[in-house]
N, C-alpha and C. Protein backbone atom coordinates (compact mmCIF):
# COMPACT_ATOMS: atom_id res chain seq x y z
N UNK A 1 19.20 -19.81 8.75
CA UNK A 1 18.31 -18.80 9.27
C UNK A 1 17.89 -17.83 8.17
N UNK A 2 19.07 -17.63 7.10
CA UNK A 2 18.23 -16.54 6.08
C UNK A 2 17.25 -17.20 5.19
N UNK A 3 17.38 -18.30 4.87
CA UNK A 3 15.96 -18.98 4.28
C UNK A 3 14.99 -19.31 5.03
N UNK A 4 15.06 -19.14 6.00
CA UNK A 4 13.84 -19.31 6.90
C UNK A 4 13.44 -17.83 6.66
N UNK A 5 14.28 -16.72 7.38
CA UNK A 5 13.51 -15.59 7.51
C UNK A 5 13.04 -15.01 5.83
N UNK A 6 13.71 -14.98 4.71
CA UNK A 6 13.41 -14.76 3.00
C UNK A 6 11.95 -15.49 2.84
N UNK A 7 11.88 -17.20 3.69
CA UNK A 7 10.67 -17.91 3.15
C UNK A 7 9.55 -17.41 4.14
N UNK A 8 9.51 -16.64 5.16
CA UNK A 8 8.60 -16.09 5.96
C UNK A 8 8.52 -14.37 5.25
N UNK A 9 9.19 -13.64 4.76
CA UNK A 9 9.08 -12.90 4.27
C UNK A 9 8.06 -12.77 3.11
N UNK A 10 8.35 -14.05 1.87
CA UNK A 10 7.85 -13.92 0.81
C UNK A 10 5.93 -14.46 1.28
N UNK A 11 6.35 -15.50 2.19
CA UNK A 11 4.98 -15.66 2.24
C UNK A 11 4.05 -14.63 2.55
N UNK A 12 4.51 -14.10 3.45
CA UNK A 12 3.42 -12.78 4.28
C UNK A 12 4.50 -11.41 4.58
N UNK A 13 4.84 -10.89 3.64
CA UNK A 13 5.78 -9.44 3.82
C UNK A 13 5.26 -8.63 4.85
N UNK A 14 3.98 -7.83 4.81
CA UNK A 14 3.46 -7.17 5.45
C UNK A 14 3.59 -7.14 7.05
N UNK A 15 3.20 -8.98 7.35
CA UNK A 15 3.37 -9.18 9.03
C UNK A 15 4.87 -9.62 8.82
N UNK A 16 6.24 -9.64 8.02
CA UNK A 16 7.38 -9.97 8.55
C UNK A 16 7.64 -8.64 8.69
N UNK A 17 7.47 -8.09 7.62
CA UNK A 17 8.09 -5.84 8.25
C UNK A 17 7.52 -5.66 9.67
N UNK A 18 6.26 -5.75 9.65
CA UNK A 18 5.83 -5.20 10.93
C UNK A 18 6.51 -6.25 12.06
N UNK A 19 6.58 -7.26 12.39
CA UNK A 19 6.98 -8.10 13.31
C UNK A 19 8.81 -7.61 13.87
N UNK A 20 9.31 -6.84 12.25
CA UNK A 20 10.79 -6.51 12.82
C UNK A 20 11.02 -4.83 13.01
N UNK A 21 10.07 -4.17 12.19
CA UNK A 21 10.15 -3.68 12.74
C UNK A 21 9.49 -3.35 14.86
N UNK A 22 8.69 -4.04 14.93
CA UNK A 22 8.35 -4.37 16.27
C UNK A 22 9.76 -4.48 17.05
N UNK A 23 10.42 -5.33 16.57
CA UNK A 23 11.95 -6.25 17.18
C UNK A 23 12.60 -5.27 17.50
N UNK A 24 12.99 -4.06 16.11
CA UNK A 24 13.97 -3.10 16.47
C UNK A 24 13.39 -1.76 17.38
N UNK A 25 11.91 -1.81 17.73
CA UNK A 25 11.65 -0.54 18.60
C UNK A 25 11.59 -1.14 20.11
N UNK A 26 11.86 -2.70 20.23
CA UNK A 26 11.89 -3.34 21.59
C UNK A 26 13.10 -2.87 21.96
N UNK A 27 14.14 -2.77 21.35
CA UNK A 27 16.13 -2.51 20.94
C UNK A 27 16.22 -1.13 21.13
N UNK A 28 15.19 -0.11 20.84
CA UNK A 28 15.11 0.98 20.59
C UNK A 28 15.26 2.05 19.71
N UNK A 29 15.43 1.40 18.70
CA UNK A 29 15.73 1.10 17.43
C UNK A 29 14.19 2.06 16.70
N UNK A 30 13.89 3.08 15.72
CA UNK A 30 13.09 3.14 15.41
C UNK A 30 13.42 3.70 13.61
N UNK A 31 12.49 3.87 12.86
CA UNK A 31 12.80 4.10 11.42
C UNK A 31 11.39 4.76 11.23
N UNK A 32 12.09 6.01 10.60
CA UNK A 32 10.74 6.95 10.36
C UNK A 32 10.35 6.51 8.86
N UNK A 33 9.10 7.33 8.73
CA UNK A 33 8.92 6.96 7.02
C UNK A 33 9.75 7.44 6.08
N UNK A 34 10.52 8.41 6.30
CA UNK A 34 11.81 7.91 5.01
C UNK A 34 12.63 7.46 5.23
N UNK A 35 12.56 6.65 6.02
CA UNK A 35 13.51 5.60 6.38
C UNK A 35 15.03 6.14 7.17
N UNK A 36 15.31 7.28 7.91
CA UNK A 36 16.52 7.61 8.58
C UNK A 36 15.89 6.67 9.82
N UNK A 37 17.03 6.02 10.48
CA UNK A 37 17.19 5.45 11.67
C UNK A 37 17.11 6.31 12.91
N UNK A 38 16.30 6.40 13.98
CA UNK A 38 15.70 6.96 15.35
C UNK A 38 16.54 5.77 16.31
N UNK A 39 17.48 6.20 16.84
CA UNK A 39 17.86 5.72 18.46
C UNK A 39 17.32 6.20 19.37
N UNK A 40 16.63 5.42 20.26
CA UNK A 40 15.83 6.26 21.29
C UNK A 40 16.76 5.81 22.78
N UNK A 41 16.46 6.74 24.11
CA UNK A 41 17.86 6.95 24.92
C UNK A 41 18.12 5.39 25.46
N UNK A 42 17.38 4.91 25.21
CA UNK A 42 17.59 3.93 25.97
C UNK A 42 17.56 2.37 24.74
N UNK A 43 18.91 1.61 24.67
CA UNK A 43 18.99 0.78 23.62
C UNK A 43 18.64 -0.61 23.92
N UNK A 44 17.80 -0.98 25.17
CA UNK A 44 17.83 -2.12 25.35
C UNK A 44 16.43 -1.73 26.05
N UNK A 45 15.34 -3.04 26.00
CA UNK A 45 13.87 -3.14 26.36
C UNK A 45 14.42 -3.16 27.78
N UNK A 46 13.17 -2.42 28.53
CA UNK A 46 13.05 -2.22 30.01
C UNK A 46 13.21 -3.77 30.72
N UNK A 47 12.33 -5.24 29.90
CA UNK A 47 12.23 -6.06 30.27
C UNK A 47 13.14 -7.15 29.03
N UNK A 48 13.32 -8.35 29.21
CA UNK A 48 13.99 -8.94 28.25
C UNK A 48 12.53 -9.85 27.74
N UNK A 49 12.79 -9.78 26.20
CA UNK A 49 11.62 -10.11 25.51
C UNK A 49 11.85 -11.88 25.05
N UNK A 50 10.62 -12.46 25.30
CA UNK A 50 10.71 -13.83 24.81
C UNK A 50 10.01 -13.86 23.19
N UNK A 51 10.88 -14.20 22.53
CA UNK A 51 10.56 -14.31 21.40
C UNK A 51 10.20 -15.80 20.49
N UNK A 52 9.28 -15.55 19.63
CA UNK A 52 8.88 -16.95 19.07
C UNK A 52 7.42 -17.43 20.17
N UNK A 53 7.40 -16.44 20.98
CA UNK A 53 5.70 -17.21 21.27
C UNK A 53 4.75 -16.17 20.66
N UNK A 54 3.25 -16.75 20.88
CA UNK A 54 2.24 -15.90 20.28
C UNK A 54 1.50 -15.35 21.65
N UNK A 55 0.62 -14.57 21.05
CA UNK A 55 -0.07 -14.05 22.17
C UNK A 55 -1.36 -13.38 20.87
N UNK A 56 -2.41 -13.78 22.04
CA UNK A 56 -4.27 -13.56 20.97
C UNK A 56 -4.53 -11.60 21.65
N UNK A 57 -4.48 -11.11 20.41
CA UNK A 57 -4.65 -9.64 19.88
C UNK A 57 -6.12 -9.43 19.42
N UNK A 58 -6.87 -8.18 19.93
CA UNK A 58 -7.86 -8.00 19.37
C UNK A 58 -7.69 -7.54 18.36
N UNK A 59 -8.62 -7.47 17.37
CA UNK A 59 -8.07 -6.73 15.94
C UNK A 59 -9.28 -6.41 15.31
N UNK A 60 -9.09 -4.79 14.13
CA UNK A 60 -10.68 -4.12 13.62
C UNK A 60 -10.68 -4.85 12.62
N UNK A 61 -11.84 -5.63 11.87
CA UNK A 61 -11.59 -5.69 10.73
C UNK A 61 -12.57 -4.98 9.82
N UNK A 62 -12.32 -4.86 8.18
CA UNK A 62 -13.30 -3.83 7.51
C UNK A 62 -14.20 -4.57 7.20
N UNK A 63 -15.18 -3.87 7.68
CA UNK A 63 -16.61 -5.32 7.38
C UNK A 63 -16.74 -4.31 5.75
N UNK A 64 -17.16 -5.57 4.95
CA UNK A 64 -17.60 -5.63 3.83
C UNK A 64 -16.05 -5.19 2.42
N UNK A 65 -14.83 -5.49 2.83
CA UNK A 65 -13.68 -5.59 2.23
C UNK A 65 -13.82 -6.45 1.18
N UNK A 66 -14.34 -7.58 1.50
CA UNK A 66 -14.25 -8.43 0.06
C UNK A 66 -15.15 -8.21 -0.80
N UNK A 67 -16.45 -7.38 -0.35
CA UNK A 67 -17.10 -7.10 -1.33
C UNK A 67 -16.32 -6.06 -1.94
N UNK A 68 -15.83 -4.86 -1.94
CA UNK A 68 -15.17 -3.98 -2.71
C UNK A 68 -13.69 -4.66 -3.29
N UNK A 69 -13.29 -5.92 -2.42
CA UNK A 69 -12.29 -6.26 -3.63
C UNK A 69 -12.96 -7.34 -4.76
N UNK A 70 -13.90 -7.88 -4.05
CA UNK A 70 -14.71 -8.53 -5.57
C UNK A 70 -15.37 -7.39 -6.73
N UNK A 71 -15.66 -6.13 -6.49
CA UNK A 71 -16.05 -5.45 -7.50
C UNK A 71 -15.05 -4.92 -8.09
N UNK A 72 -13.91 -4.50 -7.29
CA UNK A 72 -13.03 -4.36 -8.28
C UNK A 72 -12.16 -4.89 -9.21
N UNK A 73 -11.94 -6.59 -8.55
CA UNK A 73 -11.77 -7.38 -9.60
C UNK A 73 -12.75 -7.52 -10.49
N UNK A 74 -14.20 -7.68 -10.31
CA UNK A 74 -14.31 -7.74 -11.45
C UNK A 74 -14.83 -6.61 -12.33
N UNK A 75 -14.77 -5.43 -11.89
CA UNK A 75 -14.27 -4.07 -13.13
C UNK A 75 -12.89 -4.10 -13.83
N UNK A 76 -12.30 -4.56 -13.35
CA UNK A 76 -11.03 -4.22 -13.51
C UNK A 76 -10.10 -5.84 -14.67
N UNK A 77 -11.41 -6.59 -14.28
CA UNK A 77 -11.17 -7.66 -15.25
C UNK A 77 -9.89 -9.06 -14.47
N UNK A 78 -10.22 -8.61 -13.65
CA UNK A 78 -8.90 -9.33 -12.51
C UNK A 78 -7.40 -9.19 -13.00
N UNK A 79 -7.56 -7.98 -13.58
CA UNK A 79 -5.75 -7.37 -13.59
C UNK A 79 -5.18 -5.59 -13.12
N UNK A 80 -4.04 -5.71 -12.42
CA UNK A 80 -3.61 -4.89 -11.93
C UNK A 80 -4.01 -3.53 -13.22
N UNK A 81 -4.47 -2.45 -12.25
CA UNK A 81 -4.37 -1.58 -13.59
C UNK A 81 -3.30 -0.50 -13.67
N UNK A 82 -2.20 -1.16 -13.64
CA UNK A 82 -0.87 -0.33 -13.87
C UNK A 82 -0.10 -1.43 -14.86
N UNK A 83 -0.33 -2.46 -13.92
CA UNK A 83 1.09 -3.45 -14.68
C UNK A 83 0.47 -4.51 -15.59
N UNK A 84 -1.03 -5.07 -15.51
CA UNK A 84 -1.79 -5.83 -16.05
C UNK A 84 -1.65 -7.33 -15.14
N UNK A 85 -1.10 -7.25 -14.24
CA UNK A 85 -0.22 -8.74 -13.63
C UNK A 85 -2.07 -9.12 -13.41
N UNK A 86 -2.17 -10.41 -13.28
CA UNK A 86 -3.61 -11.28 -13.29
C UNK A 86 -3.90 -12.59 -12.34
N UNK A 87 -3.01 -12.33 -11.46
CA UNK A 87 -2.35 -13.27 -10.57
C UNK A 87 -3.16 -12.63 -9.33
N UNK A 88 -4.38 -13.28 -9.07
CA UNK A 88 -5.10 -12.88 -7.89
C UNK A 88 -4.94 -12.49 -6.27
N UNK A 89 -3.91 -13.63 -6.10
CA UNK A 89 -3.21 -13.82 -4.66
C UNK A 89 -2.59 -12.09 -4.46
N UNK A 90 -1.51 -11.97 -5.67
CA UNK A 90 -1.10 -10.67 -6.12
C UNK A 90 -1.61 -9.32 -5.92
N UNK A 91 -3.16 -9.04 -5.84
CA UNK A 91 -3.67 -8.27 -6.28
C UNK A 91 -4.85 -7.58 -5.37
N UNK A 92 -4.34 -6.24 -4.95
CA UNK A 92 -4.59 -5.38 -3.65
C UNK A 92 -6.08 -4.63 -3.88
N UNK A 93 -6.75 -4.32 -3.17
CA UNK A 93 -8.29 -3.10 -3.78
C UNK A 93 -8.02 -2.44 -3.10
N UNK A 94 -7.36 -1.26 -3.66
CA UNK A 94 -6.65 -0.41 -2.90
C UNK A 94 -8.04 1.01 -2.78
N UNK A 95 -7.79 1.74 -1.61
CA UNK A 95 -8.40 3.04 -1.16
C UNK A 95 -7.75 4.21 -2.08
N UNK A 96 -8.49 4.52 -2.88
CA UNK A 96 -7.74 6.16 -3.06
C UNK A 96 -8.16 7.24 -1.73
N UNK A 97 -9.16 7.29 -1.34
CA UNK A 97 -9.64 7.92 -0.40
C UNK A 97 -9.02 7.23 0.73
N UNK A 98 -8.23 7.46 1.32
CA UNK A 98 -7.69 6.51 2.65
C UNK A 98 -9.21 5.79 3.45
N UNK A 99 -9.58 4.34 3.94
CA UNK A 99 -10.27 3.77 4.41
C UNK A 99 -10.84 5.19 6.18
N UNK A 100 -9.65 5.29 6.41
CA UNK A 100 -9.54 5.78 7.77
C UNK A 100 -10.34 7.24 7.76
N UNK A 101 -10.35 8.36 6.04
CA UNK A 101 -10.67 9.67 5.59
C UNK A 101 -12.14 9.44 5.46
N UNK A 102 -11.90 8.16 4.78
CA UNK A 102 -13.74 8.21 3.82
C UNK A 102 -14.95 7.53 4.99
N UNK A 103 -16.22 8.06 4.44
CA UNK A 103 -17.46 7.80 5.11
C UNK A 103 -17.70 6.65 4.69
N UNK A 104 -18.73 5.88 5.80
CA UNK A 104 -18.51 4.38 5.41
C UNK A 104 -19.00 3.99 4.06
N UNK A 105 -19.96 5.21 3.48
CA UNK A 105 -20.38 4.88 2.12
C UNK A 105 -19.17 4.84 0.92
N UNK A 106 -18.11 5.86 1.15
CA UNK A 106 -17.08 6.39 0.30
C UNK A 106 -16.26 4.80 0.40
N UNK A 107 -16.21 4.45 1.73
CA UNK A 107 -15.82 2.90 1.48
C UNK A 107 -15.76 1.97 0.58
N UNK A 108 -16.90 1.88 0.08
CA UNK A 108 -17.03 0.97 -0.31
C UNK A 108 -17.31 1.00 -1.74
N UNK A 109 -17.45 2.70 -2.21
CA UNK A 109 -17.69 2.57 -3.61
C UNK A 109 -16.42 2.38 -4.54
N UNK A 110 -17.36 1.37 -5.60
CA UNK A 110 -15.96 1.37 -6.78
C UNK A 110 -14.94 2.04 -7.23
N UNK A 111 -15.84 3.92 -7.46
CA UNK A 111 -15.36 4.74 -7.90
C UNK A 111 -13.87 5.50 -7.21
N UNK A 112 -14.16 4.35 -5.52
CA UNK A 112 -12.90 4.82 -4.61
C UNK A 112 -11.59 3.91 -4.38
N UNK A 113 -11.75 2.88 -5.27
CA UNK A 113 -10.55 2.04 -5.66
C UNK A 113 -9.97 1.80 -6.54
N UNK A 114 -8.70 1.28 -6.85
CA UNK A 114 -7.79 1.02 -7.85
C UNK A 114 -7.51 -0.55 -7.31
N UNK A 115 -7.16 -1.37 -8.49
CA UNK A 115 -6.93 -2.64 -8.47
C UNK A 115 -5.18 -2.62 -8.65
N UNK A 116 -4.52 -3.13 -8.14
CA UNK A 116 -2.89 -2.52 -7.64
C UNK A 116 -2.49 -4.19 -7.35
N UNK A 117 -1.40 -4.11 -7.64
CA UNK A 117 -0.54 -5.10 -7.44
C UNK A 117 0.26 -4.80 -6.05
N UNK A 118 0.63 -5.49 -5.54
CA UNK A 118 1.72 -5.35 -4.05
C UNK A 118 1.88 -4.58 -3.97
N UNK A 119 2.94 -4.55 -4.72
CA UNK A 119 4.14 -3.61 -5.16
C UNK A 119 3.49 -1.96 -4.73
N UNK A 120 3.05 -1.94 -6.13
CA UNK A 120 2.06 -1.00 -6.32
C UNK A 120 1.40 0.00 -5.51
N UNK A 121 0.60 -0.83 -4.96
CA UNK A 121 -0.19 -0.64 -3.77
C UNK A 121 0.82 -0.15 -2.56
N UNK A 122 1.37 -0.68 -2.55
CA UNK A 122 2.10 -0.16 -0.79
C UNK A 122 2.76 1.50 -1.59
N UNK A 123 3.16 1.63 -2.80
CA UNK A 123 3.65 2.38 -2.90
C UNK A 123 2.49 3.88 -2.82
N UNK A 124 1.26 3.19 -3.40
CA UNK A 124 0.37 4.34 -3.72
C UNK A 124 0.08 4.68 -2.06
N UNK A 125 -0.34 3.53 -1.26
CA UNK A 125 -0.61 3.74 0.02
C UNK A 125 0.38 4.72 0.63
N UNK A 126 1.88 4.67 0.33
CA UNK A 126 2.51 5.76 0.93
C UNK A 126 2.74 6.82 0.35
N UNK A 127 1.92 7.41 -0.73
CA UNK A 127 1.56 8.41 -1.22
C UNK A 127 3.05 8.82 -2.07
N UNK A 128 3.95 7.60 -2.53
CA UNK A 128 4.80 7.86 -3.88
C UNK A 128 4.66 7.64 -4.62
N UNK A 129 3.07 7.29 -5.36
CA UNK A 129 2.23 7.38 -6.93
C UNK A 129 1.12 7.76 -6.54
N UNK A 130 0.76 8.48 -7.79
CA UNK A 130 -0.93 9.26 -8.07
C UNK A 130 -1.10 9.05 -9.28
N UNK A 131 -2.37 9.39 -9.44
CA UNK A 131 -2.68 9.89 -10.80
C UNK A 131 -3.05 10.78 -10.70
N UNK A 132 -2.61 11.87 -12.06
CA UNK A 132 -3.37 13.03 -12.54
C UNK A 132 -4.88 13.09 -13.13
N UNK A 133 -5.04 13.79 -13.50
CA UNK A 133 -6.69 14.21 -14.54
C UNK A 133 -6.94 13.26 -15.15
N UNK A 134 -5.95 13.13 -16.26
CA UNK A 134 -6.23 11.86 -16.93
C UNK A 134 -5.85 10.24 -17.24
N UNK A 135 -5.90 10.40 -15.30
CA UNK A 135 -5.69 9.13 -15.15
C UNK A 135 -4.34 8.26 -15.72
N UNK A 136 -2.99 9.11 -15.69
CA UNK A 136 -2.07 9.05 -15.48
C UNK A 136 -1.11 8.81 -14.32
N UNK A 137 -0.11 7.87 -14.32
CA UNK A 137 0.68 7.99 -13.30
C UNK A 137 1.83 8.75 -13.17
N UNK A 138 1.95 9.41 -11.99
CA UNK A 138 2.50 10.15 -11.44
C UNK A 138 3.98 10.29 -10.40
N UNK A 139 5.15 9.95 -10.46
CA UNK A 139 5.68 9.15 -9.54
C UNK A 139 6.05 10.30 -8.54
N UNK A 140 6.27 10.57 -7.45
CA UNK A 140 6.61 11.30 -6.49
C UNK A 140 7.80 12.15 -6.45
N UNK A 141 7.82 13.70 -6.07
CA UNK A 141 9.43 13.85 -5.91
C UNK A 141 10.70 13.60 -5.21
N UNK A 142 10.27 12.66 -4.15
CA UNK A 142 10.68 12.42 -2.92
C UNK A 142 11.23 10.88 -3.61
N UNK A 143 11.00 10.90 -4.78
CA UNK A 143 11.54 8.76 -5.04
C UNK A 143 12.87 9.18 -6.24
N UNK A 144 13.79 8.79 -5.27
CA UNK A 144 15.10 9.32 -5.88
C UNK A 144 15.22 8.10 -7.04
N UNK A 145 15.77 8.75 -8.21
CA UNK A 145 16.61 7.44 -9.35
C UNK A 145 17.25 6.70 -8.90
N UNK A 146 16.88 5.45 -8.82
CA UNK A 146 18.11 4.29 -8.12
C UNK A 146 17.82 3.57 -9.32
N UNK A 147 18.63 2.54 -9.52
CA UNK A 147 17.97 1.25 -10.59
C UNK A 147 16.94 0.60 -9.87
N UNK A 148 16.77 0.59 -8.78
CA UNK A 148 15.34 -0.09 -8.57
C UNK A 148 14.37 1.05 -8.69
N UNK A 149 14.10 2.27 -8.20
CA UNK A 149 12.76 2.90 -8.38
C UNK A 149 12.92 2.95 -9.96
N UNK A 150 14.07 2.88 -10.82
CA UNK A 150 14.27 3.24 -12.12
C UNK A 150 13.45 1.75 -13.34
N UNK A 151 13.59 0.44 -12.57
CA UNK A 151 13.07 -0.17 -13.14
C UNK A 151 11.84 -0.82 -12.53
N UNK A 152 11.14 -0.17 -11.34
CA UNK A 152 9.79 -0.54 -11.10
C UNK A 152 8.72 0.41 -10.49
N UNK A 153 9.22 1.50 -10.62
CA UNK A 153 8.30 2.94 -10.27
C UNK A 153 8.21 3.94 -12.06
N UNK A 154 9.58 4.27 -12.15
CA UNK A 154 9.79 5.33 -12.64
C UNK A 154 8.88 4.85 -14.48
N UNK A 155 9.62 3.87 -15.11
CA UNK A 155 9.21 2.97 -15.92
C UNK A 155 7.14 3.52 -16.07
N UNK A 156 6.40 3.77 -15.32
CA UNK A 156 5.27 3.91 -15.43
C UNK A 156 4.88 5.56 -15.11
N UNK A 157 5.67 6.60 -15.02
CA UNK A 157 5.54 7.88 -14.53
C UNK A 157 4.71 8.23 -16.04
N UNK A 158 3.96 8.77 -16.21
CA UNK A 158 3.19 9.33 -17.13
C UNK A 158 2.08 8.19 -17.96
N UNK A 159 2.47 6.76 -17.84
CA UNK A 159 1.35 6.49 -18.39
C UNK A 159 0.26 5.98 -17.45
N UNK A 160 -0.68 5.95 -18.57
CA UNK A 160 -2.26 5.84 -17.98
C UNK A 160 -2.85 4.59 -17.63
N UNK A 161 -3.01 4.08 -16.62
CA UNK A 161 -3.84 3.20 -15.68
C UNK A 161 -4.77 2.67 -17.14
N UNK A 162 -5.18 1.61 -17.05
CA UNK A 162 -6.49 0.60 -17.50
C UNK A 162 -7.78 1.23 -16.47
N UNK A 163 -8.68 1.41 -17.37
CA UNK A 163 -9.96 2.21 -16.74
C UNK A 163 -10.39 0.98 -17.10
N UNK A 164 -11.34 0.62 -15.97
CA UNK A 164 -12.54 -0.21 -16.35
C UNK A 164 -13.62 -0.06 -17.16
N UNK A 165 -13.94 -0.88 -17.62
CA UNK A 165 -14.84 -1.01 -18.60
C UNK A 165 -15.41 0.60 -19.22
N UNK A 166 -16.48 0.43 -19.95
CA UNK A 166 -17.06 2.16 -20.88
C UNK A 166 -17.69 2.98 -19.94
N UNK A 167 -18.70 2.39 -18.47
CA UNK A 167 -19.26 2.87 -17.96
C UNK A 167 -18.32 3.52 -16.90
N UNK A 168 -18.28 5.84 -17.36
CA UNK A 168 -17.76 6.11 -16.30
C UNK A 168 -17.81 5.81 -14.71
N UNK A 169 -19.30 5.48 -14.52
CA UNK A 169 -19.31 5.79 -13.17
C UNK A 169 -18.14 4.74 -12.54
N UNK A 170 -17.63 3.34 -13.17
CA UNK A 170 -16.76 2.87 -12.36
C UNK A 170 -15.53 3.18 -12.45
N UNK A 171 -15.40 4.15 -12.77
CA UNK A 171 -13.74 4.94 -13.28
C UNK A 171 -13.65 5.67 -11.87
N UNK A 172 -12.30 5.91 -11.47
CA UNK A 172 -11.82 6.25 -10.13
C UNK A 172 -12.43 7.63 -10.10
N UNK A 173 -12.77 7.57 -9.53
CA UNK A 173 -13.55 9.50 -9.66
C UNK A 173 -12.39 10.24 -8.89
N UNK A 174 -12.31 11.28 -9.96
CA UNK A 174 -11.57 12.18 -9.78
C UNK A 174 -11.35 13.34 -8.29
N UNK A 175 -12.92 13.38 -8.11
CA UNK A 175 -12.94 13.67 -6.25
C UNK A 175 -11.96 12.97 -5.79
N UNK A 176 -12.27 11.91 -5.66
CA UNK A 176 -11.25 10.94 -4.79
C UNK A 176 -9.93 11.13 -4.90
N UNK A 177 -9.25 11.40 -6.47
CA UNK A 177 -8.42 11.66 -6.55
C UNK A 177 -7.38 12.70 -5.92
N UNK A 178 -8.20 13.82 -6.46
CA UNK A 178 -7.52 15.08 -5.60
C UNK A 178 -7.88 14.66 -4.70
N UNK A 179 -8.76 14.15 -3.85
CA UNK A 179 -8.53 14.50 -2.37
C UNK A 179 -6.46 13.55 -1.90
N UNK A 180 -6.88 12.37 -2.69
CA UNK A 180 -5.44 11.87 -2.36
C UNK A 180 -4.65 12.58 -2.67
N UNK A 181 -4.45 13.33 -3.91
CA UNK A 181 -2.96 14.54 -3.93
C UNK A 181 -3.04 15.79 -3.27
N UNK A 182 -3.83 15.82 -2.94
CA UNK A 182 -4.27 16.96 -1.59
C UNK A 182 -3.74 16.40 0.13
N UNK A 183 -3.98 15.37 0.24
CA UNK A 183 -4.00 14.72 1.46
C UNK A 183 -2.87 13.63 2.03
N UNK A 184 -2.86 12.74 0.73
CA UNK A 184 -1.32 11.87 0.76
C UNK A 184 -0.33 11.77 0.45
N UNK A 185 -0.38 12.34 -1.52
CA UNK A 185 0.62 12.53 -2.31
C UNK A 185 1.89 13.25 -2.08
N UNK A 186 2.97 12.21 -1.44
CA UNK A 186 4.06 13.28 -1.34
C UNK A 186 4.21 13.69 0.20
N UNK A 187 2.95 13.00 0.98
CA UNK A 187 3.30 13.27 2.18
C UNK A 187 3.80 11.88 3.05
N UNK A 188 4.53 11.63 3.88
CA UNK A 188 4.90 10.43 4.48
C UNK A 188 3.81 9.77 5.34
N UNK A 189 4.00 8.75 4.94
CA UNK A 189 2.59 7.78 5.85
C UNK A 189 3.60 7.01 6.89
């Protein structure tokens, strides 16, 4: 069972977190964003849950997403601009402006994404990296020294992101920026 659940993990992380965490708020079970554990009064689902079937979900999707991750790959030269990783599957077009904050125009411009690796990305998404002015990274005060934030967060705290190409306008504009250390940085998503 743990190579099953590790080989469903690696394939699609995103829907195995969400799917358990789903599991543990059926249990009653809940986990805030810094992660302390929520028991809620009651430890067992009202109904008993069948698990392992599917069921068809409506769902939003962002019209015109691949166009802003095709421009940012190719500003960005199809590599992460923190770690350089070049491995496409890999490689997120991330919102500095949260999708949910910005106008549908702010959407979609270049100047409002970063090209981010996984990793990366989920981290910036929960507002424990920024960049400063000059396009420096920033790591959060809230991301304690462990050997892991020590060898895959901390490792990049002060240096500077890969800017795309000479032409500012596709450089992350700095609006965008502050608005994220104004709005996300440091706050729990």
């Amino acid at each position: 069972m743990d190579r099953q659940v590790i080989s469903e993990y690696l394939a699609d992380p995103d829907a195995t977190m969400s799917e358990a965490m789903w599991e543990l708020e059926q249990i009653g079970i809940r986990i805030s964003c810094d992660g302390e554990i929520e028991a809620s009064d009651s430890s067992r689902p009202s109904q008993p849950q069948q698990l392992g079937l599917e069921r068809v979900e409506q769902v939003r999707t962002r019209v015109n997403q691949d166009y802003f991750r095709s421009v940012l790959l190719a500003n960005y030269g199809s590599a992460c601009c923190l770690t350089g990783i070049d491995i496409p599957a890999l490689l997120t077009a991330s919102h500095i402006k949260p999708w949910a904050a910005a106008t549908p125009s702010e959407r979609l411009m270049s100047s409002n994404g970063l090209l981010l690796n996984a990793l990366h990305d989920r981290a910036f998404d929960r507002g424990l990296i920024t960049l400063d002015d000059r396009y420096r990274v920033v790591v959060s005060s809230h991301v304690s020294h462990t050997p892991t934030s020590d060898q895959w967060l901390y490792p990049f705290d002060g240096r500077k992101i890969a800017l795309p190409g000479s032409d500012e306008s596709t450089w992350p504009s700095l609006d965008f920026i502050h608005y994220y250390n104004d709005c996300v940085f440091e706050r729990c998503a």
